[in-house]
N, C-alpha and C. Protein backbone atom coordinates (compact mmCIF):
# COMPACT_ATOMS: atom_id res chain seq x y z
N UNK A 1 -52.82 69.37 -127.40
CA UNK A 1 -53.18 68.07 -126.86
C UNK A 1 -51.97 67.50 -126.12
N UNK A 2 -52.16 67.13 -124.82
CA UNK A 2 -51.33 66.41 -124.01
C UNK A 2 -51.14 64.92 -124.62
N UNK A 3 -49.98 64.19 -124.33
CA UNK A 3 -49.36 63.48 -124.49
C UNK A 3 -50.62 62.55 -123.43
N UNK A 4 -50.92 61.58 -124.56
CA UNK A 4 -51.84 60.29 -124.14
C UNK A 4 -53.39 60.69 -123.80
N UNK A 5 -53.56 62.06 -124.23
CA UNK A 5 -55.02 62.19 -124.79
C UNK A 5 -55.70 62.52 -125.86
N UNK A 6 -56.76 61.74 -126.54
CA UNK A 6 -57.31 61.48 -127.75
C UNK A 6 -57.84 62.59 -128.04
N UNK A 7 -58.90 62.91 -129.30
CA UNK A 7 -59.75 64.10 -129.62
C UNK A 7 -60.89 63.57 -129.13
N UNK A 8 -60.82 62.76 -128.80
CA UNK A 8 -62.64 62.52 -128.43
C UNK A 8 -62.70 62.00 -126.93
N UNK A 9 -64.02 62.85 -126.37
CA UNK A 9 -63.98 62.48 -125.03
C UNK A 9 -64.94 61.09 -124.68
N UNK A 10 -64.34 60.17 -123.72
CA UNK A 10 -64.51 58.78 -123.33
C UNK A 10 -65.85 58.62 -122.30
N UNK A 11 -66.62 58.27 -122.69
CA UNK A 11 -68.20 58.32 -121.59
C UNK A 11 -67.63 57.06 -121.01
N UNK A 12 -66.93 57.37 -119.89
CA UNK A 12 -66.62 56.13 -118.96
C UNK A 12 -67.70 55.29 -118.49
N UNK A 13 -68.87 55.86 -118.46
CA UNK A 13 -70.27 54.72 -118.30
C UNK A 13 -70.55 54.12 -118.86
N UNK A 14 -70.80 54.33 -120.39
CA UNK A 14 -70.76 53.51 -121.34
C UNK A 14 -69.80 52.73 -121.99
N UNK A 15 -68.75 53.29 -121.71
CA UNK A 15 -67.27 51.98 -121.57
C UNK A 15 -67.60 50.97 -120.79
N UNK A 16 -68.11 51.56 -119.65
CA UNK A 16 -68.29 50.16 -118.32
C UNK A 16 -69.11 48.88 -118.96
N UNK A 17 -70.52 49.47 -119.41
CA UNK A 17 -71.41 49.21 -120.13
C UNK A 17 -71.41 48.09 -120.88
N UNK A 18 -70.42 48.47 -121.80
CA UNK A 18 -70.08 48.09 -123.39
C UNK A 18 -69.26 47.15 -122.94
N UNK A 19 -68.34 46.93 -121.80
CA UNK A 19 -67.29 46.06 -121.14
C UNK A 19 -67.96 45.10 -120.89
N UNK A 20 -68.96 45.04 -120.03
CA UNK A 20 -69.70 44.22 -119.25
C UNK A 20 -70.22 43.40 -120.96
N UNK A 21 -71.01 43.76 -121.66
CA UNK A 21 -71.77 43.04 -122.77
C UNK A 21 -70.46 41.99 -123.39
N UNK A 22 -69.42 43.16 -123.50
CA UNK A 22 -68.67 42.79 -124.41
C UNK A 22 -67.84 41.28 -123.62
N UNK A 23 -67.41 41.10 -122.29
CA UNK A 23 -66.98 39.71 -121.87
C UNK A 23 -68.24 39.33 -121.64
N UNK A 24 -69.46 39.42 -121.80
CA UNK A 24 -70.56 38.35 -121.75
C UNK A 24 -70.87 37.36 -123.00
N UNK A 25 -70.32 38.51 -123.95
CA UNK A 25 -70.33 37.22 -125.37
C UNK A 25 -69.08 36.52 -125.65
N UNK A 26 -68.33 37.01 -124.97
CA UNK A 26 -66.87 36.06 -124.97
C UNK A 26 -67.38 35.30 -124.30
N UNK A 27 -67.75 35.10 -123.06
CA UNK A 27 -67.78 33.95 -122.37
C UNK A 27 -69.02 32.81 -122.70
N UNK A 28 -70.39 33.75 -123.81
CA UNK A 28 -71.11 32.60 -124.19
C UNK A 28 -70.33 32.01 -125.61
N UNK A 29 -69.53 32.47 -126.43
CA UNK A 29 -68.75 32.08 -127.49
C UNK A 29 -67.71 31.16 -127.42
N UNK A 30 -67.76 31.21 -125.65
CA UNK A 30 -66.99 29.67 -125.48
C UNK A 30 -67.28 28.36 -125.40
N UNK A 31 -69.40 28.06 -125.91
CA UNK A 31 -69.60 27.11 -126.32
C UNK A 31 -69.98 27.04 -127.54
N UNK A 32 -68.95 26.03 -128.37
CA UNK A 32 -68.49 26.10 -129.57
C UNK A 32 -69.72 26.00 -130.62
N UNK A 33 -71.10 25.25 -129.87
CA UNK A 33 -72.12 25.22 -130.90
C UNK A 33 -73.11 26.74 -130.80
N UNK A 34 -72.69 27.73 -130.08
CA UNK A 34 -72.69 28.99 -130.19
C UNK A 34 -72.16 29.97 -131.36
N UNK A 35 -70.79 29.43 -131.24
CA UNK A 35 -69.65 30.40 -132.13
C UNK A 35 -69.78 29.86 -133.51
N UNK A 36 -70.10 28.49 -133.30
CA UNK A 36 -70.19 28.08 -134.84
C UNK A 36 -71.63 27.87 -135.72
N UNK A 37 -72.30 28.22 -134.73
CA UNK A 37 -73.87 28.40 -135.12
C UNK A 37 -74.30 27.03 -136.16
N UNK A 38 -74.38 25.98 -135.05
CA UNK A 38 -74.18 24.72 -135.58
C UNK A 38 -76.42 24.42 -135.98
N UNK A 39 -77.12 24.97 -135.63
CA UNK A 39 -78.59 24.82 -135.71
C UNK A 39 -78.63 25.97 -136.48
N UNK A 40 -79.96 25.33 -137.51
CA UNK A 40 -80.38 25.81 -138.36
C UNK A 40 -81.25 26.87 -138.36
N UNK A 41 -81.97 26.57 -137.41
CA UNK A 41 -83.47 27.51 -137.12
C UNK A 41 -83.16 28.21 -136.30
N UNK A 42 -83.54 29.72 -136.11
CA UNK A 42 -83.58 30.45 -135.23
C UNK A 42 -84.19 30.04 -133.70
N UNK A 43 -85.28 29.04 -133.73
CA UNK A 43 -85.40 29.00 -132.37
C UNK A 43 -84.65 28.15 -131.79
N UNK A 44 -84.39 27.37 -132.11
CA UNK A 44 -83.45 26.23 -131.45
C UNK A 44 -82.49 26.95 -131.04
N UNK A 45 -81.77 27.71 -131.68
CA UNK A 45 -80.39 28.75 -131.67
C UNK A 45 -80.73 29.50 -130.79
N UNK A 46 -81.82 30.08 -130.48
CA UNK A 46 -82.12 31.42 -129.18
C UNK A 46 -82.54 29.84 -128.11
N UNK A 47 -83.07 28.92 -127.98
CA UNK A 47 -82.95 28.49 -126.77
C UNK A 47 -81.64 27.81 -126.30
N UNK A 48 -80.49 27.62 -127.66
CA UNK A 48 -79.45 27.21 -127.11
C UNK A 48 -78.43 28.22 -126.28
N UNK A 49 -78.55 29.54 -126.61
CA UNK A 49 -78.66 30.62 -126.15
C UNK A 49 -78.67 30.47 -124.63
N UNK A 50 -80.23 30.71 -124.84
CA UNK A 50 -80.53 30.52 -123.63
C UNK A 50 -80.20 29.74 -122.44
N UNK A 51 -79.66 28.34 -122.85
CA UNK A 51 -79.21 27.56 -121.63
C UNK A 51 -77.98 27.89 -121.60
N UNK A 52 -77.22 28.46 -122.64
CA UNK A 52 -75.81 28.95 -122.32
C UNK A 52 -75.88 30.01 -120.73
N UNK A 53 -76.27 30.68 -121.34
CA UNK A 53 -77.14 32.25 -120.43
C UNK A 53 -77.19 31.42 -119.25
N UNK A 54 -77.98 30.80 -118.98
CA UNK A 54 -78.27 29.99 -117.41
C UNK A 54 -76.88 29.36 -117.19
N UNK A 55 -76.36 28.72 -117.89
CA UNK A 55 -75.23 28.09 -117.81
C UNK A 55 -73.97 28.76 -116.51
N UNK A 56 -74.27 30.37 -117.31
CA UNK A 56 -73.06 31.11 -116.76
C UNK A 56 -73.91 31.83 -115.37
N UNK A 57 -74.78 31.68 -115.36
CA UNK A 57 -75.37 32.52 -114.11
C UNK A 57 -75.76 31.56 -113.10
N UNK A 58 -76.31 30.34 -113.44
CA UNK A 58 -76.39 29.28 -112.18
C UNK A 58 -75.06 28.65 -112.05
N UNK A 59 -74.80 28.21 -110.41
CA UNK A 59 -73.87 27.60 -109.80
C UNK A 59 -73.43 26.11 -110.18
């Protein structure tokens, strides 16, 4: 094994993938009644969700 390669090989697509998801919940976890899961009920919580979601995609 060369110097700075692992045993396991890296599916760079699914890195991309997994990248993309992975700063999409950072950036909805930056509204705090998200991260702190301040509602009780599941639906309230998936539509607060949801306007997060719009939040970051409308202008």
């Amino acid at each position: 094994i060369r110097r700075g390669e692992s045993l396991c090989r890296l599916d760079r697509a699914a890195y991309r993938r997994r990248n993309v998801v992975e700063r999409c919940f950072n950036r909805l976890k930056h509204n705090n009644a998200l991260a702190t899961r301040y509602d009780k009920r599941a639906r309230h919580y998936q539509a607060l969700v949801t306007i997060a979601r719009l939040r970051l995609w409308l202008p």
